[in-house]
Protein backbone atom coordinates (compact mmCIF):
# COMPACT_ATOMS: atom_id res chain seq x y z
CA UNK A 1 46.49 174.04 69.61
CA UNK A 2 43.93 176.39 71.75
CA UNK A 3 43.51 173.40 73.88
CA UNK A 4 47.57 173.61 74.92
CA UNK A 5 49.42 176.14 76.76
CA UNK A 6 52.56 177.86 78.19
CA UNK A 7 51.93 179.91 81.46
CA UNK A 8 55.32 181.26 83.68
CA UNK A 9 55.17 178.91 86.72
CA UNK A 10 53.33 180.14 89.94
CA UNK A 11 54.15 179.06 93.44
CA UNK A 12 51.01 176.81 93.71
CA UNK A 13 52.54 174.79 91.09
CA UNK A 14 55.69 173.73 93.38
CA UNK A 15 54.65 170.64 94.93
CA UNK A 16 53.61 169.38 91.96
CA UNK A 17 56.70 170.12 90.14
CA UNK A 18 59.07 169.05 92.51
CA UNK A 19 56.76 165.53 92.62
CA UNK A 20 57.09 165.13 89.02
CA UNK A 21 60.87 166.09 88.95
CA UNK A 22 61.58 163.69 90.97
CA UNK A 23 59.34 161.13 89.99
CA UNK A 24 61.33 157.71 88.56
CA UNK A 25 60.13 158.28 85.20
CA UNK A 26 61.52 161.93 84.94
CA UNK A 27 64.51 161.32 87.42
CA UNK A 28 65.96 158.55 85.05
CA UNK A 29 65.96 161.00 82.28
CA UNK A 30 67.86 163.92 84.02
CA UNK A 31 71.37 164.42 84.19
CA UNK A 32 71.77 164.95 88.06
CA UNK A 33 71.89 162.09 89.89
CA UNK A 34 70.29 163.19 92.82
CA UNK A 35 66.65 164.03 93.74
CA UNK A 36 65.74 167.54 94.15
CA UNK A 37 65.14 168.80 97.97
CA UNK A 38 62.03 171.03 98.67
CA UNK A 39 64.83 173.50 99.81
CA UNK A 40 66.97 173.81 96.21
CA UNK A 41 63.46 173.69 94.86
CA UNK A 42 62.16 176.80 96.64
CA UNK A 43 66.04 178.49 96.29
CA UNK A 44 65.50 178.06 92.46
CA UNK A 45 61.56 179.13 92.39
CA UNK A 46 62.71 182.10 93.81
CA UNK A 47 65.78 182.70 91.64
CA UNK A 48 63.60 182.26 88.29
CA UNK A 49 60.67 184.38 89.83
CA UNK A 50 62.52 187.60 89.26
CA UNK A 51 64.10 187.16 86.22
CA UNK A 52 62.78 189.50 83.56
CA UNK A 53 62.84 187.00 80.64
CA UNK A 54 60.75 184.20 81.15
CA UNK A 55 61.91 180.70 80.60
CA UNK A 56 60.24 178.50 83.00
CA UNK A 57 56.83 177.26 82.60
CA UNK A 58 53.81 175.26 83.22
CA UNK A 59 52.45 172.92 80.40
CA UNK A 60 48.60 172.96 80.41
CA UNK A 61 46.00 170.65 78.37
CA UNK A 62 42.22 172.70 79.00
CA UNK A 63 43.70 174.96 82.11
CA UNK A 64 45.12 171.87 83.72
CA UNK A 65 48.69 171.78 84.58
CA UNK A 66 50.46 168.48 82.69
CA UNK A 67 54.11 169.48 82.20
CA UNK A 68 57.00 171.43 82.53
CA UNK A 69 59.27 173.58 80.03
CA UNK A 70 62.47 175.67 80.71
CA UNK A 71 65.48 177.32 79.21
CA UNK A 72 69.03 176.71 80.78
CA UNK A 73 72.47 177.54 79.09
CA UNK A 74 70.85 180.54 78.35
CA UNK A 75 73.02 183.05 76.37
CA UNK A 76 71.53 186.17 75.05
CA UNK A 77 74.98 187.58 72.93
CA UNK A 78 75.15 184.48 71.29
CA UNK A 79 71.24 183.67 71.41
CA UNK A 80 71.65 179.87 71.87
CA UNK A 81 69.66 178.35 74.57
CA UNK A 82 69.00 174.46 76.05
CA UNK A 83 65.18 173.84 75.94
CA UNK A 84 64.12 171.38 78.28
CA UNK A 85 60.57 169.80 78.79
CA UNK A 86 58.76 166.92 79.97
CA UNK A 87 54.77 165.44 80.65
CA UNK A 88 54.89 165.11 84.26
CA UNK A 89 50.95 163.49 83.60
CA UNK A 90 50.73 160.32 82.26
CA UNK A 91 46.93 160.63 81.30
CA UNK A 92 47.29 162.82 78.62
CA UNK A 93 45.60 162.90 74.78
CA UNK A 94 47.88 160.86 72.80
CA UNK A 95 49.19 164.44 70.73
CA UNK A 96 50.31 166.20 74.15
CA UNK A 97 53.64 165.07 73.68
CA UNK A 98 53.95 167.03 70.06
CA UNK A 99 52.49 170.27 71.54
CA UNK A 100 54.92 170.11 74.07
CA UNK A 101 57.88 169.91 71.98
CA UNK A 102 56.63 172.47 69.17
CA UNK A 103 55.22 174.51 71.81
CA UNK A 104 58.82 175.03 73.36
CA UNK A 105 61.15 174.82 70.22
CA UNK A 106 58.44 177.63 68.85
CA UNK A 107 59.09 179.62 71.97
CA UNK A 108 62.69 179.32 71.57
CA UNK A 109 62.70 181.04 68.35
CA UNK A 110 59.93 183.28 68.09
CA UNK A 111 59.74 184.61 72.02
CA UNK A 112 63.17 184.50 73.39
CA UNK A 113 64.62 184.80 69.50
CA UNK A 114 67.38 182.05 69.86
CA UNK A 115 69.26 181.54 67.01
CA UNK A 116 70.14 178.09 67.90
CA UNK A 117 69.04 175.55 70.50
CA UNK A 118 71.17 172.81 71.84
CA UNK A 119 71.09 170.25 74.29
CA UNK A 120 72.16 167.23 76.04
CA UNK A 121 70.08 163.42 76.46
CA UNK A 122 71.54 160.25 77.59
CA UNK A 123 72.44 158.41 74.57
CA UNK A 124 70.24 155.19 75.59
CA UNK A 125 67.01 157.41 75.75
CA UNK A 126 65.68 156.17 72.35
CA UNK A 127 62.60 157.86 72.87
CA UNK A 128 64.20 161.31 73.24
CA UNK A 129 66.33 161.10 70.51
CA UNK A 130 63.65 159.98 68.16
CA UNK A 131 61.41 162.66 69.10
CA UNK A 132 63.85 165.33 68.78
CA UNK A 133 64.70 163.79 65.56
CA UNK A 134 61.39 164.13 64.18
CA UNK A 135 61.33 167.80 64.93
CA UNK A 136 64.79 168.26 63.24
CA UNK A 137 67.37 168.19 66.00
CA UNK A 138 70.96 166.75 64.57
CA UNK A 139 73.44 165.09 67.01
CA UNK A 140 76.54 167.44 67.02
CA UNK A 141 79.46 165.39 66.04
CA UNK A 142 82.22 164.47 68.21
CA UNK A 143 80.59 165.67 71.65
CA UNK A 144 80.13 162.59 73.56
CA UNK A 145 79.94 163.53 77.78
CA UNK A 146 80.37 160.91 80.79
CA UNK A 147 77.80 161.68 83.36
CA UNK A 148 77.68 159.07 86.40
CA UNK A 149 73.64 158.40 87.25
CA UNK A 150 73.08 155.28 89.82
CA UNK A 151 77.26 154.82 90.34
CA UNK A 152 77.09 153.90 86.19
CA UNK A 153 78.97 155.38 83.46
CA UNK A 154 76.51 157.12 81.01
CA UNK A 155 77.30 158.81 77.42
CA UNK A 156 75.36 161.30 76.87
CA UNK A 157 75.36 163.17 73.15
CA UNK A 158 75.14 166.87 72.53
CA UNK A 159 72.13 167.57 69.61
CA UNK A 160 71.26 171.07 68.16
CA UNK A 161 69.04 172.84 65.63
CA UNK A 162 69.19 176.21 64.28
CA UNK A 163 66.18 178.78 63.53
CA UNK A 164 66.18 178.41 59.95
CA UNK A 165 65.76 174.71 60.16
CA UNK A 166 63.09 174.87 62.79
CA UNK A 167 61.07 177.74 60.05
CA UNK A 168 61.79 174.67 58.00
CA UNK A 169 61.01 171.80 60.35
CA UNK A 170 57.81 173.30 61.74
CA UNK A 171 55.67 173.78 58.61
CA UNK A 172 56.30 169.86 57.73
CA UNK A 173 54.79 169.35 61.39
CA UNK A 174 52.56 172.03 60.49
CA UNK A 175 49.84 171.63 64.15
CA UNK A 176 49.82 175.63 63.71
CA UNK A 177 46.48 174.46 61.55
């Protein structure tokens, strides 16, 4: 796990944030419909750059910069959050994908101390879902969203996990070695 890391995002790592935001690939997968302008880009760099908890970062395989991770919904009474992250490289190892995803659930819980995550993927994204199933995410029942993306109608489901079932969930992934 050495080989993988979370650093806070730096300004040199705009351009290629905002390319891989709004890449097809990513931009598909997002629930705004529209693609992200250098301007709202900067506006929220510098927004996220002074706040004193963390919650945006750079993904990095061996120092190199291959994804993204961030907290939204972000609600420190209740201590729930919405983790977000994506490989913005497509040349990765084969594992980067896991890292990513235990790197921010384990994040979630241990540095920001959420007791519960939650968030929101289109219901089509099969890959999503099974990935987050793996790592122990349930769809919450009855939450079912219309988002328009393209001029189309698309559901989008609600899923969640709680800190006691990631303590759970993580040693059966066990990459902590």
């Amino acid at each position: 796990m050495r080989e993988y890391k979370l650093r806070p995002i730096m300004i040199k790592d705009l351009h290629l944030l905002l390319q891989w935001r709004n890449s097809e690939r990513i931009h598909s997968m997002m629930l705004t419909d529209h693609k992200i302008t250098w301007k709202e880009h900067l506006t929220w760099f510098h927004r996220i750059e002074t706040d004193t908890i963390k919650r945006n970062f750079v993904f990095e395989y061996r120092g190199c910069p291959i994804g993204y991770v961030g907290y939204t919904e972000y609600d420190s009474k209740r201590r729930v959050c919405s983790p977000g992250a994506y490989l913005g490289e497509i040349n990765v190892p084969i594992d980067a994908g896991i890292y990513l995803f235990y790197m921010t659930l384990e994040y979630a819980f241990s540095e920001l101390n959420m007791c519960r995550v939650e968030t929101s993927i289109f219901k089509r994204n099969k890959k999503a879902r099974r990935i987050n199933e793996i790592f122990g995410y349930k769809v919450i029942p009855g939450i079912q969203l219309n988002y328009m993306k393209h001029g189309k109608r698309e559901i989008v489901i609600r899923i969640a996990m709680t800190k006691a079932e990631w303590n759970t969930n993580k040693h059966v992934i066990n990459l902590e070695g």
